[in-house]
C-alpha atoms as a PDB file:
ATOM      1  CA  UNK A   1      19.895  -7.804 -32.967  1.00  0.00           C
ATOM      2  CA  UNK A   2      19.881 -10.924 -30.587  1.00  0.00           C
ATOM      3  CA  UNK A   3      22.002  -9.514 -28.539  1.00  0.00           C
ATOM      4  CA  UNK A   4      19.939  -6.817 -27.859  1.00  0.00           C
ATOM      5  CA  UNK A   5      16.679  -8.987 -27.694  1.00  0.00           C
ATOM      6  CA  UNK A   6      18.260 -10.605 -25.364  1.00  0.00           C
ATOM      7  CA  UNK A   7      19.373  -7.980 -23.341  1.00  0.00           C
ATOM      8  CA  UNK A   8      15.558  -5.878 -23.254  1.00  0.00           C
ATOM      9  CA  UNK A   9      14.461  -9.536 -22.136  1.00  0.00           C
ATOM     10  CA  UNK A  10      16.593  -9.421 -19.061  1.00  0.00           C
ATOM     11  CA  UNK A  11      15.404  -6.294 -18.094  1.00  0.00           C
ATOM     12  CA  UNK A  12      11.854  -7.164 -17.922  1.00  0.00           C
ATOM     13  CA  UNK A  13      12.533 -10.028 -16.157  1.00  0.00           C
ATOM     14  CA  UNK A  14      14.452  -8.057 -13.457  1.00  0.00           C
ATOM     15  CA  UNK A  15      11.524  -4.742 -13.725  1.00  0.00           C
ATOM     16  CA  UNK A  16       9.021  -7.839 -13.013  1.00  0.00           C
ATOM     17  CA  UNK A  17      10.538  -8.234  -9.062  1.00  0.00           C
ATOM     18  CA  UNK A  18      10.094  -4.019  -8.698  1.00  0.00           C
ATOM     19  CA  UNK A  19       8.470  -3.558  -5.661  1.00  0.00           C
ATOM     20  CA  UNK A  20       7.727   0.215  -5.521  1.00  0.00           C
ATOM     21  CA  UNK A  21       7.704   3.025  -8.022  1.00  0.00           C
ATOM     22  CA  UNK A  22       7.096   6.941  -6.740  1.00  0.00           C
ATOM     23  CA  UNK A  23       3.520   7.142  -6.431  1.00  0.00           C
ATOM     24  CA  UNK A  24       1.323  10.282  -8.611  1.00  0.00           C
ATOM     25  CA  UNK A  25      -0.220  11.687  -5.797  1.00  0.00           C
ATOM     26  CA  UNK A  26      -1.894  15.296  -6.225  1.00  0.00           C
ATOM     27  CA  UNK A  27      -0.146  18.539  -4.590  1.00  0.00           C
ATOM     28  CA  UNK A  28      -2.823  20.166  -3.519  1.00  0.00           C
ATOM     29  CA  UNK A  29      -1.718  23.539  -2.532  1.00  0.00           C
ATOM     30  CA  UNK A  30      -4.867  23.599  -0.231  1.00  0.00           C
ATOM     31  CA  UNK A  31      -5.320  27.480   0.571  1.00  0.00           C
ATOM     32  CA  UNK A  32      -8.759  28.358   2.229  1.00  0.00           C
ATOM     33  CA  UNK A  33     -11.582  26.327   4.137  1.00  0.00           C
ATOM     34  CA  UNK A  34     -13.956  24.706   1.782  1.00  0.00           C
ATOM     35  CA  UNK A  35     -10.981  24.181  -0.607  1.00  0.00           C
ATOM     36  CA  UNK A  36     -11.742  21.208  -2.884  1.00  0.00           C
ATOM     37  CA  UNK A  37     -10.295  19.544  -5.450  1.00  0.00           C
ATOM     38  CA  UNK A  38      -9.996  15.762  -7.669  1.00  0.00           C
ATOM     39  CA  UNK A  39      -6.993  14.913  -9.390  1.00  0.00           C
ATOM     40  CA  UNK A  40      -7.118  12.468 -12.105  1.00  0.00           C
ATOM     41  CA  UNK A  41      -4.244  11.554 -14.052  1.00  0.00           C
ATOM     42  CA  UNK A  42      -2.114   8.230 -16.285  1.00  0.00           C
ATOM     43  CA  UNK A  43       1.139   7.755 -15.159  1.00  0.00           C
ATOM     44  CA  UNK A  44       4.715   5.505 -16.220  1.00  0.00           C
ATOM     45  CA  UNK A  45       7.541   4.331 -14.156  1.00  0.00           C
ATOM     46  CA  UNK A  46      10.590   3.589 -15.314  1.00  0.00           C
ATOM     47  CA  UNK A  47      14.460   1.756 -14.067  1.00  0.00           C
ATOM     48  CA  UNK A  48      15.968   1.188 -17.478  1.00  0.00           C
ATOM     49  CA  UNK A  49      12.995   1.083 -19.413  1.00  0.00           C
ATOM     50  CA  UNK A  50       9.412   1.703 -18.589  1.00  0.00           C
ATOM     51  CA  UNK A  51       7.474  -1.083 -17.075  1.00  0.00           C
ATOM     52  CA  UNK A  52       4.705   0.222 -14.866  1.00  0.00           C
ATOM     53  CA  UNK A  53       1.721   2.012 -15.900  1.00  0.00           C
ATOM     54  CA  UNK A  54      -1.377   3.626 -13.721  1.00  0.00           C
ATOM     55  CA  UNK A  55      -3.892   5.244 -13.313  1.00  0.00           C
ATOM     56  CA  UNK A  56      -4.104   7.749 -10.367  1.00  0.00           C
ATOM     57  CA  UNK A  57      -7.222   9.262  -8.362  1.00  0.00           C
ATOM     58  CA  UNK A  58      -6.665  12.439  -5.530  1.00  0.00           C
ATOM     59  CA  UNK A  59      -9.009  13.657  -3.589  1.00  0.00           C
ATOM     60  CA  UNK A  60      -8.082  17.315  -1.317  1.00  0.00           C
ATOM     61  CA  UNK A  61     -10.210  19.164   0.830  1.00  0.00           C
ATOM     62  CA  UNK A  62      -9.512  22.087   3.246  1.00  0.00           C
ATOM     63  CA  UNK A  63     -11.881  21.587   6.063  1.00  0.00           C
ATOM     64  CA  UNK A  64     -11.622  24.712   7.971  1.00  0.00           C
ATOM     65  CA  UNK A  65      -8.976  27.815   8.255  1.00  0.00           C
ATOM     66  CA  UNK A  66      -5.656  24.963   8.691  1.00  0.00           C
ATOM     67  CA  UNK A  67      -7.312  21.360   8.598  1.00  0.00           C
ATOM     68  CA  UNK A  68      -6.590  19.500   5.665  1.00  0.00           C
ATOM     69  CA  UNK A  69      -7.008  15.739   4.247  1.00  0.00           C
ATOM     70  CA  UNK A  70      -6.171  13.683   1.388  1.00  0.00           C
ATOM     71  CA  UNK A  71      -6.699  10.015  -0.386  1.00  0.00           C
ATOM     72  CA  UNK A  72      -5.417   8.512  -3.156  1.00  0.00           C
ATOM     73  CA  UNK A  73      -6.069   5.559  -5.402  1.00  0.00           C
ATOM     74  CA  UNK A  74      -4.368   4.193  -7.960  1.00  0.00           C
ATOM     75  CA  UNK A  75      -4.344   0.887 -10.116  1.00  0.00           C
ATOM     76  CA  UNK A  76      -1.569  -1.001 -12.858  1.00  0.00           C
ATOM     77  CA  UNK A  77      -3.407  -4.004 -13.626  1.00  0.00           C
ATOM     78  CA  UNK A  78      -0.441  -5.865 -11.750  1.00  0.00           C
ATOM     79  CA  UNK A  79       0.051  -3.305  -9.012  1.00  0.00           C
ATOM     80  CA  UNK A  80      -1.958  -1.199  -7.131  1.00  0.00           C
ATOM     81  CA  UNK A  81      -1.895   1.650  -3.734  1.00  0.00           C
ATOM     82  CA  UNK A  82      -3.936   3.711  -1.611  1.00  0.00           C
ATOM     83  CA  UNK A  83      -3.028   6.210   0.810  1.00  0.00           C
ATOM     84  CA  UNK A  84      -4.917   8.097   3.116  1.00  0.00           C
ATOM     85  CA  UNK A  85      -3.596  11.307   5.395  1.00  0.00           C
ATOM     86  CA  UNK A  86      -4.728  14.199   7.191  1.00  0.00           C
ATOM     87  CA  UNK A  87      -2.974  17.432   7.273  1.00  0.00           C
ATOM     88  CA  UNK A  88      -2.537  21.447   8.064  1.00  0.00           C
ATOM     89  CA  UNK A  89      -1.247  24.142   5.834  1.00  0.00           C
ATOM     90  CA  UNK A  90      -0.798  27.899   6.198  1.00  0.00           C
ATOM     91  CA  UNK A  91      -1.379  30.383   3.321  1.00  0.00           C
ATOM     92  CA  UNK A  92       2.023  32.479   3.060  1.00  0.00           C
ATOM     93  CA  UNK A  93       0.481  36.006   1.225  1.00  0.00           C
ATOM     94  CA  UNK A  94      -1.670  36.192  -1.111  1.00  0.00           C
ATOM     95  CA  UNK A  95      -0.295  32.756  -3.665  1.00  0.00           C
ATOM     96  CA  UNK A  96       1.789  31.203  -1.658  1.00  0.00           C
ATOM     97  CA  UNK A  97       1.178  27.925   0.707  1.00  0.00           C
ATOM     98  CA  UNK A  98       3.091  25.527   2.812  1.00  0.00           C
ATOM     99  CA  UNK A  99       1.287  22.268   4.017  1.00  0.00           C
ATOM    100  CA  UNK A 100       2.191  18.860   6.119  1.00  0.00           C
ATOM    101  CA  UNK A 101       0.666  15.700   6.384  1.00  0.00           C
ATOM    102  CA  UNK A 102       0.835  12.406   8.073  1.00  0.00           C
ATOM    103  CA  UNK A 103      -0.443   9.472   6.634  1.00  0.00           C
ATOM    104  CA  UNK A 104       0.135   5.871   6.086  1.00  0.00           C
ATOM    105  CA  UNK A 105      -0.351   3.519   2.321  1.00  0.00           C
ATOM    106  CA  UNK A 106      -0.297   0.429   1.273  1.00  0.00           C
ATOM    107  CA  UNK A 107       0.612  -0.991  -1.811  1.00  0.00           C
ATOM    108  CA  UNK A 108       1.514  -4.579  -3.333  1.00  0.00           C
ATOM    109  CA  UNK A 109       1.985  -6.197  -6.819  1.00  0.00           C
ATOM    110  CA  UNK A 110       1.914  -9.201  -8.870  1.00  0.00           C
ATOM    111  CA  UNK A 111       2.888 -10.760 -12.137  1.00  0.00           C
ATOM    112  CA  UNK A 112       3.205 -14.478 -13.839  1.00  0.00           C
ATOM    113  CA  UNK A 113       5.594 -14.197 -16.873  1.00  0.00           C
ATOM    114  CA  UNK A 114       7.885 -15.585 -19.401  1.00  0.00           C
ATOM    115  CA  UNK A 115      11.184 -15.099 -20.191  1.00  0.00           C
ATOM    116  CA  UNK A 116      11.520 -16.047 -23.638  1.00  0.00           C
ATOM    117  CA  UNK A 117      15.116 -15.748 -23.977  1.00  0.00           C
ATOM    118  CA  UNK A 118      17.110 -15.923 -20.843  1.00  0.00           C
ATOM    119  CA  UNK A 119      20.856 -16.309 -20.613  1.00  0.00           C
ATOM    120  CA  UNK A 120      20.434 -19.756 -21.322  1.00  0.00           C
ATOM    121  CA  UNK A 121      18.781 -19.440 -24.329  1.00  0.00           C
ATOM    122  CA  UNK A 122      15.557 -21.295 -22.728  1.00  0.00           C
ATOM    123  CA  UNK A 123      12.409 -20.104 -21.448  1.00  0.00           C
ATOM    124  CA  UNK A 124      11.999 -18.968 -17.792  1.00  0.00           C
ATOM    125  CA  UNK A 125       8.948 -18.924 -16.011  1.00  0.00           C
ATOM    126  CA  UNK A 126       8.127 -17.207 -12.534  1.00  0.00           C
ATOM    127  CA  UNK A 127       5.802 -15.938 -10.475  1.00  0.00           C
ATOM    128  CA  UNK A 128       6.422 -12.515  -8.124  1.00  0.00           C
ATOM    129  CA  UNK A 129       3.610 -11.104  -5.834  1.00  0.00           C
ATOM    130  CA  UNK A 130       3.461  -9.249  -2.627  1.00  0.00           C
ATOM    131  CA  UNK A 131       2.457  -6.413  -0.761  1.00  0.00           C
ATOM    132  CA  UNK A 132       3.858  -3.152   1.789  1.00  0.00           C
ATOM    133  CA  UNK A 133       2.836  -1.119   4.241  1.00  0.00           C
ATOM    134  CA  UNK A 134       4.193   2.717   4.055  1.00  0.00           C
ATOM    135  CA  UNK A 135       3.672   5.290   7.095  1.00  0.00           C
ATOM    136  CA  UNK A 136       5.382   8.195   6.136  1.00  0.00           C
ATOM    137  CA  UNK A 137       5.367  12.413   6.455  1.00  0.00           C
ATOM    138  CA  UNK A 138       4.734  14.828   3.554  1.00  0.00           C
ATOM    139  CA  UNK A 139       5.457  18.308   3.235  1.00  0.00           C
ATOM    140  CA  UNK A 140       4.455  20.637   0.289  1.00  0.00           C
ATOM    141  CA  UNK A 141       5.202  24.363  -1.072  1.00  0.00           C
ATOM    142  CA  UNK A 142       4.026  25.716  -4.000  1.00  0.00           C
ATOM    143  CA  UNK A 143       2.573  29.017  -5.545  1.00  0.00           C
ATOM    144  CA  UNK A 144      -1.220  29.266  -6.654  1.00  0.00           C
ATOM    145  CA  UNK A 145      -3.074  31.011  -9.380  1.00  0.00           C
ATOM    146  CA  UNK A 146       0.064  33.087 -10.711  1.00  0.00           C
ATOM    147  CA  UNK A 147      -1.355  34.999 -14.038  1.00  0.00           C
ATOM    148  CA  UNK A 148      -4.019  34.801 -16.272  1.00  0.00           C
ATOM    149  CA  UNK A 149      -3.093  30.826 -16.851  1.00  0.00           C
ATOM    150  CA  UNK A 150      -3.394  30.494 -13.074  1.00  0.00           C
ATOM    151  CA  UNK A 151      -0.313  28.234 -12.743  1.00  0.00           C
ATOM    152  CA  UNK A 152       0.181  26.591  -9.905  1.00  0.00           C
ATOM    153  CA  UNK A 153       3.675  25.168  -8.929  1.00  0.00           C
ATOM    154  CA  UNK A 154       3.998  22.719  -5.798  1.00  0.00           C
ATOM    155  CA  UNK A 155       7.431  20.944  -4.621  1.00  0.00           C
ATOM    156  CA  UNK A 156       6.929  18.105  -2.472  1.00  0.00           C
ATOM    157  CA  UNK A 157       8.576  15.537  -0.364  1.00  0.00           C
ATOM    158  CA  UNK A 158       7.674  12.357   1.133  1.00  0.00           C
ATOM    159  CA  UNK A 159       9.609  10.984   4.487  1.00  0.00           C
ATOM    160  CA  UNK A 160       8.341   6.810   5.409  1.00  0.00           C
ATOM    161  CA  UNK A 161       9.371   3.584   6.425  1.00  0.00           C
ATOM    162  CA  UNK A 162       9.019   1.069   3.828  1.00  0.00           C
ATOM    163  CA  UNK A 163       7.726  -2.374   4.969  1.00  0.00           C
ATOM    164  CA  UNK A 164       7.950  -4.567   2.396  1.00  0.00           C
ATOM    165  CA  UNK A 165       6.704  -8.993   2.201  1.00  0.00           C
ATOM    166  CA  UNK A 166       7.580  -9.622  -1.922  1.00  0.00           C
ATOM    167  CA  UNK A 167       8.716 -13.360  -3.098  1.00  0.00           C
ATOM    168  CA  UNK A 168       9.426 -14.409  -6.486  1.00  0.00           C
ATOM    169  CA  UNK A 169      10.074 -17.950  -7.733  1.00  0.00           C
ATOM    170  CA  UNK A 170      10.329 -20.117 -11.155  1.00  0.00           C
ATOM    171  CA  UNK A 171       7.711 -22.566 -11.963  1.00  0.00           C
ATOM    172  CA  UNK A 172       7.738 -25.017 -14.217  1.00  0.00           C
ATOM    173  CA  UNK A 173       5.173 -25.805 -17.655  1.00  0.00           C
ATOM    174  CA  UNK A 174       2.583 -26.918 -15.088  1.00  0.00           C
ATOM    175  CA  UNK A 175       2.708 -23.757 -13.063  1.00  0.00           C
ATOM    176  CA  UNK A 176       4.401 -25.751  -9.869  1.00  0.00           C
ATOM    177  CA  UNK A 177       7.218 -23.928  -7.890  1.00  0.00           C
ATOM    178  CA  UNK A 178      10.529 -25.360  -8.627  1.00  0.00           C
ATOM    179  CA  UNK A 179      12.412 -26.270  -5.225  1.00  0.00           C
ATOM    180  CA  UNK A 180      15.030 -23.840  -4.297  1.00  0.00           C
ATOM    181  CA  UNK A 181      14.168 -21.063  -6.479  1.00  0.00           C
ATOM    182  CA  UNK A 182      12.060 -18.866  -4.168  1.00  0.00           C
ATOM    183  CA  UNK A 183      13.728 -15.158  -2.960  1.00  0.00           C
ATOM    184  CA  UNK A 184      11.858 -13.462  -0.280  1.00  0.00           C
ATOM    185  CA  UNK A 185      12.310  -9.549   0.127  1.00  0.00           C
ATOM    186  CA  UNK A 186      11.267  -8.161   3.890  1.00  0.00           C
ATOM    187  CA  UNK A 187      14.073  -5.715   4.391  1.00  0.00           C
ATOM    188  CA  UNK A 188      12.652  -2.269   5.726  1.00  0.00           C
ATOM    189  CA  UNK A 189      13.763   0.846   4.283  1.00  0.00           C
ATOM    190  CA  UNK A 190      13.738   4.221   4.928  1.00  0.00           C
ATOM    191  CA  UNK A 191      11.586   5.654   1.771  1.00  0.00           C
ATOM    192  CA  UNK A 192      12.499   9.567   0.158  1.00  0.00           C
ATOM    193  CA  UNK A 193      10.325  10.557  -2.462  1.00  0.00           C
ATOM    194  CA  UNK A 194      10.605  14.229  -3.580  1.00  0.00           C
ATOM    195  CA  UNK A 195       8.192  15.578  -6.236  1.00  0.00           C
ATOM    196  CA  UNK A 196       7.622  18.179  -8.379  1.00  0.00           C
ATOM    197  CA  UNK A 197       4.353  19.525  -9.865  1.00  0.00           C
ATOM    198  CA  UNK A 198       3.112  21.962 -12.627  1.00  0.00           C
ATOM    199  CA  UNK A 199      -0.721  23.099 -13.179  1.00  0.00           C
ATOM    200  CA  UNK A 200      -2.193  25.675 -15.653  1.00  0.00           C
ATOM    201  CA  UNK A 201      -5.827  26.491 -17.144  1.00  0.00           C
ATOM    202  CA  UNK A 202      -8.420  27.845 -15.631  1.00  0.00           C
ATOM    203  CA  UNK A 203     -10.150  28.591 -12.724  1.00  0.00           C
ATOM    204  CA  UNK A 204     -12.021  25.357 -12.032  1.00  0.00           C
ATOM    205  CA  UNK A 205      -9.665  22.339 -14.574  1.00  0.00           C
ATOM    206  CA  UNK A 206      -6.152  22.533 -14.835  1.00  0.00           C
ATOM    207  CA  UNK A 207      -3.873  20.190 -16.877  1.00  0.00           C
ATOM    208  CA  UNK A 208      -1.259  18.802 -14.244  1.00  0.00           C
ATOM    209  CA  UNK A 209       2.204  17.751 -15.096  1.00  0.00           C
ATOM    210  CA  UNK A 210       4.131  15.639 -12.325  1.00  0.00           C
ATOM    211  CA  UNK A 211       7.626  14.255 -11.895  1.00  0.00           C
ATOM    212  CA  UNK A 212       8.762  12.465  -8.948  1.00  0.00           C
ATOM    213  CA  UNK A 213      11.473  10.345  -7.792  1.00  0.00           C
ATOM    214  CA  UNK A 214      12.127   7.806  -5.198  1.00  0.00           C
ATOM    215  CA  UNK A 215      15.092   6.403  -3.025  1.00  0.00           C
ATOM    216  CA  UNK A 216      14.829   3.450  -0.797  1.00  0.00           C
ATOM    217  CA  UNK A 217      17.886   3.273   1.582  1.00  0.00           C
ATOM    218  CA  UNK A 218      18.438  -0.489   1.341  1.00  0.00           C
ATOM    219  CA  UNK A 219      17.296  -1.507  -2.491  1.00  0.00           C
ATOM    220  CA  UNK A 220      19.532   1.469  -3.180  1.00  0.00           C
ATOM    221  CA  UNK A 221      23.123   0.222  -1.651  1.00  0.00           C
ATOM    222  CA  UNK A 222      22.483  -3.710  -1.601  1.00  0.00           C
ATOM    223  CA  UNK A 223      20.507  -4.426  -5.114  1.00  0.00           C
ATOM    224  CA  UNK A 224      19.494  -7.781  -5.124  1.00  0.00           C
ATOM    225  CA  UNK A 225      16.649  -9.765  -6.452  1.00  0.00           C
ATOM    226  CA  UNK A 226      14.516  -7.152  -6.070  1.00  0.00           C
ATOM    227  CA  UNK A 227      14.747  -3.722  -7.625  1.00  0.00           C
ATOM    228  CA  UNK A 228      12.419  -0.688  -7.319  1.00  0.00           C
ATOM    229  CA  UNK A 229      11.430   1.976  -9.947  1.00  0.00           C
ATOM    230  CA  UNK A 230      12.661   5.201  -9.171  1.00  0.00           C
ATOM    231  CA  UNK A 231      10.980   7.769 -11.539  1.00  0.00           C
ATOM    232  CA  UNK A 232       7.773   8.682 -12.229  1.00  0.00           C
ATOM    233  CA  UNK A 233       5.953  10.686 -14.693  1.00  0.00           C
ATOM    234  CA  UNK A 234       2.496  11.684 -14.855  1.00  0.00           C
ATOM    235  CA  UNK A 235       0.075  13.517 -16.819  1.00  0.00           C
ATOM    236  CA  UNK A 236      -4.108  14.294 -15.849  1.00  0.00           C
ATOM    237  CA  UNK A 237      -6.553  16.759 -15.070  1.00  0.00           C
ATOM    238  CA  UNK A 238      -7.356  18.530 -12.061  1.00  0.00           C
ATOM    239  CA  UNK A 239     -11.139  20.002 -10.639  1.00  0.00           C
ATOM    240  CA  UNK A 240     -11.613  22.388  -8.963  1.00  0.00           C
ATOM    241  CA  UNK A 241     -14.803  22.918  -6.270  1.00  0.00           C
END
């Protein structure tokens, strides 16, 4: 039982130096001018164990017959993103549509904490905070409004360059930085984030299920200090306008 106390208090102390997690953004499927919609949803990230939770906000809206746009909001308590890009799709038939976008986020996080029981057997505490920027390429295809559910499917995936400026460091009881414990992360990283999406209800809310996944080319092959979470799940509601 210590053991394993022990070993669940590692872990946190590692997920606390995560610096990205696949973001819940909407697929919109946009498919006609006028096309609006808000996604709202609560979502959890997870390397070993689950360690980041937020809430998510998507805005879509198909401005004429192949102009599209698209923010998105979300907030952890300790972390927090916002994206904003513009787009085009191209209805393929009558439920079918493909769309692109190019956009740019950015993101950061933060968190003071105590490691209770470290390998040491003493407490540990550190600080870890910082922010990136993420310009990146999206392209979605999906199927709308298939039977009486209307279920929509979507398959995304997102392309960027991950620019990250994280530090971590122990402190002592009196919340001072102890000398030569600070780790600074600024490696870039090329950023793939596919995603998968499922929607079904009725013509104007839909409950939305979302799975995504994310691979960053550097955290990936040289782990270090730092780590990143690479699956999300989310569950919300989506309006339709």
């Amino acid at each position: 039982m210590r053991k394993t106390i022990l070993l669940i208090s590692m872990v946190l102390s590692l997920a606390s130096c995560s610096v990205y997690h696949p973001q819940a953004v909407d697929i919109p499927l946009i498919n006609h001018s006028g096309d609006a919609r808000v996604d709202v949803s609560a979502a959890m990230s997870t390397w070993i164990v689950p360690d980041v939770m937020t809430l998510n906000l998507t805005a879509s809206y198909g401005f004429n017959d192949w102009l599209t746009g698209q923010i998105h909001a979300n907030f952890g308590g300790d972390n927090y993103y916002g994206q904003a890009a513009p787009g085009f799709y191209i209805p393929l038939g009558a439920n079918s549509v493909v769309e692109a976008y190019v956009g740019v986020g950015y993101g950061g996080g933060w968190r003071d904490n105590v490691d209770h029981e470290n390998s040491e057997n003493a407490s540990r505490n550190y600080s870890f905070s910082g922010h990136y920027l993420l310009p990146f390429v999206q392209g979605n295809f999906g199927w709308h409004d298939l039977t009486s559910l209307h279920i929509d499917i979507g398959f995304g995936i997102k392309a960027g360059s991950f620019k990250p400026d994280f530090n971590t460091f122990d402190v002592d009881d009196n919340g001072d930085e102890i000398a030569g414990t600070r780790n600074d992360y600024t490696t870039g990283n090329f950023l793939l984030e596919p995603q998968f999406m499922l929607r079904l209800g009725g013509k104007n809310m839909k409950l939305t299920f979302r799975m995504g996944y994310a691979w960053l080319s550097d955290l990936y092959s040289n782990p270090n200090k730092f780590i990143y979470d690479p699956l999300t799940g989310s569950v919300g509601l989506t309006f339709f306008f």
